[in-house]
C-alpha atoms as a PDB file:
ATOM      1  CA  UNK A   1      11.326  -8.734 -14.968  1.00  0.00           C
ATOM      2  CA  UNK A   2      11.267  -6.306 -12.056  1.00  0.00           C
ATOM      3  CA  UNK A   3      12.090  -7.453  -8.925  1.00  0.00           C
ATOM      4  CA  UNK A   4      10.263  -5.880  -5.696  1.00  0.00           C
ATOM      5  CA  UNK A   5       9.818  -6.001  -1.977  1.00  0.00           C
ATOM      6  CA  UNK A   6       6.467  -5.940  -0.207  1.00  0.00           C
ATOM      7  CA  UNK A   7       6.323  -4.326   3.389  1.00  0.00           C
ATOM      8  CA  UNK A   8       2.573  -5.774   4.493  1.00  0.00           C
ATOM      9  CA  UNK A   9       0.476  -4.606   7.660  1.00  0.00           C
ATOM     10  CA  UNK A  10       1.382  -7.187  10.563  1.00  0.00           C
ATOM     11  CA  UNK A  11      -1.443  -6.547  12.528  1.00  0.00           C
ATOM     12  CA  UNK A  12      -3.971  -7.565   9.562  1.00  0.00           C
ATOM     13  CA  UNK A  13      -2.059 -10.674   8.672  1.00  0.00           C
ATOM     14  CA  UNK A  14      -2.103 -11.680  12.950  1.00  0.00           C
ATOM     15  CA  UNK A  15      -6.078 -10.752  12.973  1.00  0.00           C
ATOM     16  CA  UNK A  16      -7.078 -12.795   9.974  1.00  0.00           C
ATOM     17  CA  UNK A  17      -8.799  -9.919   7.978  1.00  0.00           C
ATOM     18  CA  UNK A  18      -8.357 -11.693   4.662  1.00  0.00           C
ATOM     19  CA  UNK A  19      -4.277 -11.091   4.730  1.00  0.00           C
ATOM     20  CA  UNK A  20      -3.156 -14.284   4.946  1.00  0.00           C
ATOM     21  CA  UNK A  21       0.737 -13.052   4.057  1.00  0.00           C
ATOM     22  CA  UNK A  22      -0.498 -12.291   1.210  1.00  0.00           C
ATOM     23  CA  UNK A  23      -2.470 -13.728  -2.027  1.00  0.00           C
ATOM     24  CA  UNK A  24      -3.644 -10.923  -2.966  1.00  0.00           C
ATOM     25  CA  UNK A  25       0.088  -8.894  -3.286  1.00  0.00           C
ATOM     26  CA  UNK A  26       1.461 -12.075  -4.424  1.00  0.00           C
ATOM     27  CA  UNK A  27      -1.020 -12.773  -7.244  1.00  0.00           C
ATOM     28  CA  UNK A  28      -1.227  -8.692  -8.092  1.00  0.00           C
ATOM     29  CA  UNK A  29       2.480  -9.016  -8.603  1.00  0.00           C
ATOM     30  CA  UNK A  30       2.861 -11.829 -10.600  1.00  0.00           C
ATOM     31  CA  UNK A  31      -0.020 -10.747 -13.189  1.00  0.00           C
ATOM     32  CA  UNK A  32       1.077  -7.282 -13.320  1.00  0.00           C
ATOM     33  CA  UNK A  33      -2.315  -5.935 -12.004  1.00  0.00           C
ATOM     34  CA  UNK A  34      -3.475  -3.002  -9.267  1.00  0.00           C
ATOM     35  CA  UNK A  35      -0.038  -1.309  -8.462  1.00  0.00           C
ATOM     36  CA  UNK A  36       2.168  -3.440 -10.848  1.00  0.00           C
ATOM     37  CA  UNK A  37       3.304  -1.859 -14.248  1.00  0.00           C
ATOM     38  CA  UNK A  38       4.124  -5.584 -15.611  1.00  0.00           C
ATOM     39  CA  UNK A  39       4.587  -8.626 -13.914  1.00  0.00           C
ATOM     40  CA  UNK A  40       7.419  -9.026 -11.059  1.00  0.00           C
ATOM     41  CA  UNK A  41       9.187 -11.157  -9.038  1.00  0.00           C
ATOM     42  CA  UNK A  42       8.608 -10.779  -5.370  1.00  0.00           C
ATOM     43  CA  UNK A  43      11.852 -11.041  -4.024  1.00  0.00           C
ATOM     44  CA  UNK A  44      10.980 -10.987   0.352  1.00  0.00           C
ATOM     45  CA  UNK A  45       8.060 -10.097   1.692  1.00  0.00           C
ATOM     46  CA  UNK A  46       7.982  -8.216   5.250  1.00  0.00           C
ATOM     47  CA  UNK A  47       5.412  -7.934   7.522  1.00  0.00           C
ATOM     48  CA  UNK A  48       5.548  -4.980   9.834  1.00  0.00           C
ATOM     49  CA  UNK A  49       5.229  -5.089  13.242  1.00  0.00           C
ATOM     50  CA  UNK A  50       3.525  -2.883  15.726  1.00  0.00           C
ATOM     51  CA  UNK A  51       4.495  -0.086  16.711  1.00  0.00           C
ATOM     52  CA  UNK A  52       6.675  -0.235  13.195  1.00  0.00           C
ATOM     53  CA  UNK A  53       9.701   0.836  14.457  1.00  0.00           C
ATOM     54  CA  UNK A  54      11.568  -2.131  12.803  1.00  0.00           C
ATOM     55  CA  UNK A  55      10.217  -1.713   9.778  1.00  0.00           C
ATOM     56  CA  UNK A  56      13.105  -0.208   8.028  1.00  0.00           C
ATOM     57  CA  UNK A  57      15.285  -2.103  10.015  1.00  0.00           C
ATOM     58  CA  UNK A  58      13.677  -5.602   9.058  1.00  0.00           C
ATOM     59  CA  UNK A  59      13.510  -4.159   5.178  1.00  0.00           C
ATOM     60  CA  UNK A  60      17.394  -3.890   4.866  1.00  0.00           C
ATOM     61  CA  UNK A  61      17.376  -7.332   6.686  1.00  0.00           C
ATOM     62  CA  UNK A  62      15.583  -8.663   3.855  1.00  0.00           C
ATOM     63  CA  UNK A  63      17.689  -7.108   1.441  1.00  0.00           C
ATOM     64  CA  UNK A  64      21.064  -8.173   3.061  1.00  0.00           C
ATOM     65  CA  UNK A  65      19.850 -12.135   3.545  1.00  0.00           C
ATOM     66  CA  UNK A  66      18.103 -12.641   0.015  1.00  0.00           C
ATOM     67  CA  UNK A  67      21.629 -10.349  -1.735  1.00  0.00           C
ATOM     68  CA  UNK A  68      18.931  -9.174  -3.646  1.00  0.00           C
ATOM     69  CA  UNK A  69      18.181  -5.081  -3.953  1.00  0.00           C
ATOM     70  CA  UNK A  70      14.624  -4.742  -4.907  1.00  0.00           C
ATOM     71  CA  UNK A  71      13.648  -2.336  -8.078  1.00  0.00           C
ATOM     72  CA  UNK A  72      10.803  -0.688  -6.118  1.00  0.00           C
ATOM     73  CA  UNK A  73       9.545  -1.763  -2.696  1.00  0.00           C
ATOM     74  CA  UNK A  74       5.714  -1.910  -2.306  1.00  0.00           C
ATOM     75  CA  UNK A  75       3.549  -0.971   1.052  1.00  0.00           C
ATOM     76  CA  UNK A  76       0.640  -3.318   0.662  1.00  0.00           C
ATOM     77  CA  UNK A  77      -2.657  -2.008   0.047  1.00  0.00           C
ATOM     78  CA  UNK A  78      -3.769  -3.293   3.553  1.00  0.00           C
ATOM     79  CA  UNK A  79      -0.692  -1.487   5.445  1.00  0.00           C
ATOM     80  CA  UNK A  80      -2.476   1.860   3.025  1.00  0.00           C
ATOM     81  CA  UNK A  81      -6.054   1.323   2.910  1.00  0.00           C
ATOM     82  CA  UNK A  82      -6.412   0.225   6.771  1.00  0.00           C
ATOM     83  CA  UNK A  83      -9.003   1.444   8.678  1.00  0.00           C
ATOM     84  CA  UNK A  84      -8.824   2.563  11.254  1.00  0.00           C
ATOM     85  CA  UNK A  85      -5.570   3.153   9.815  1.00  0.00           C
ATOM     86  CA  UNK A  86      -1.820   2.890  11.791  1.00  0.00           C
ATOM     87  CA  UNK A  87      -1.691   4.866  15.324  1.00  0.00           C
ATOM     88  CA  UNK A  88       2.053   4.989  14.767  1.00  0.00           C
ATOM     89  CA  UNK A  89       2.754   5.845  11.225  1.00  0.00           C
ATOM     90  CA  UNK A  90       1.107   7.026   8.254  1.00  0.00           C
ATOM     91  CA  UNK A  91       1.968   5.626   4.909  1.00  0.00           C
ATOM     92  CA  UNK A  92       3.226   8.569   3.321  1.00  0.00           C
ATOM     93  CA  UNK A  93       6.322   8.585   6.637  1.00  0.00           C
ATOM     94  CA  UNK A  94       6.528   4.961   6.065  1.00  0.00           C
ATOM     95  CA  UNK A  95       7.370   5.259   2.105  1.00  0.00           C
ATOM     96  CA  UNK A  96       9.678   8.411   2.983  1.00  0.00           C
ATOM     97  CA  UNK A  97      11.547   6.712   5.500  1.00  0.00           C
ATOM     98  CA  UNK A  98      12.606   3.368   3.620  1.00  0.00           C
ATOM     99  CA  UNK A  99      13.208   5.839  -0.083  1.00  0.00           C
ATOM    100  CA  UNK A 100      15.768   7.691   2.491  1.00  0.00           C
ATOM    101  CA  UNK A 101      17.267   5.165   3.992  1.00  0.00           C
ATOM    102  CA  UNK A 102      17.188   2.475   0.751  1.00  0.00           C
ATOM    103  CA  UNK A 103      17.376   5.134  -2.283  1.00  0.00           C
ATOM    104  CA  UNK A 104      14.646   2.630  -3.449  1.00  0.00           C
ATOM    105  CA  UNK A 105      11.253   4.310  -5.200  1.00  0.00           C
ATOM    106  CA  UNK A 106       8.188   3.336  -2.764  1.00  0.00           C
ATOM    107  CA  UNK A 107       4.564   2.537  -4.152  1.00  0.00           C
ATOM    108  CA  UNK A 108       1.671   3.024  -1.802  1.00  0.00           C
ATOM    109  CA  UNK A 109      -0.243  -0.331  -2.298  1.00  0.00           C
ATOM    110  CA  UNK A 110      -0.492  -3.526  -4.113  1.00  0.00           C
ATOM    111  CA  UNK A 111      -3.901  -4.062  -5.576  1.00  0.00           C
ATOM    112  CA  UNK A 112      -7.165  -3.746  -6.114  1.00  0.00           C
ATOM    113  CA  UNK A 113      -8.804  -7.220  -5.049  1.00  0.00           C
ATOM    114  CA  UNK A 114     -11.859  -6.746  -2.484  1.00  0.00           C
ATOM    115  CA  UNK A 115     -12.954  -9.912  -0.741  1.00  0.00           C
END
């Protein structure tokens, strides 16, 4: 089973827009649906904060305390879809800058749920 990483949008889980930290990724993930190739194992999930400039930071973190490197790490499909979408970083930097720093492949989003 592949193990992954989800980096979800901070700001929608704090403003209750249906991101609850996160069904949606979690149940996506474990069926193998939207973004997933085959069911996975969510090894941490990391919410990042505004303005993001943690967000690599707090994804090695992750890594480091669960001594567990992730296959692929995921951007959620609210951190990708959002709109309006992040004043500080679009999701193409965001991917590029943790596959730099982690050597880990990045998906852009999670799933395809709606509601």
């Amino acid at each position: 089973m592949e193990r992954v990483a989800v980096v979800g949008c901070g700001a929608y889980m704090d403003s209750g827009y249906g991101c609850p930290g996160e069904w949606r990724c979690l149940k996506a993930a474990s069926l193998g649906d939207g973004k997933f190739e085959s069911p996975s194992s969510v090894v941490s999930f990391i919410k990042c904060e505004c303005p993001g400039r943690a967000m690599v930071l707090t994804t090695g973190m992750a890594m480091k305390l669960s001594e567990i490197k992730p296959d692929k790490i995921y951007l959620s499909s609210c951190l990708v879809n959002a709109k309006p979408g992040c004043p500080y970083s679009s999701a193409d930097e965001m991917a590029q800058a943790i596959e730099n720093k982690f050597n880990v492949p990045v998906v852009q989003g999670t799933h395809e749920y709606h509601g």
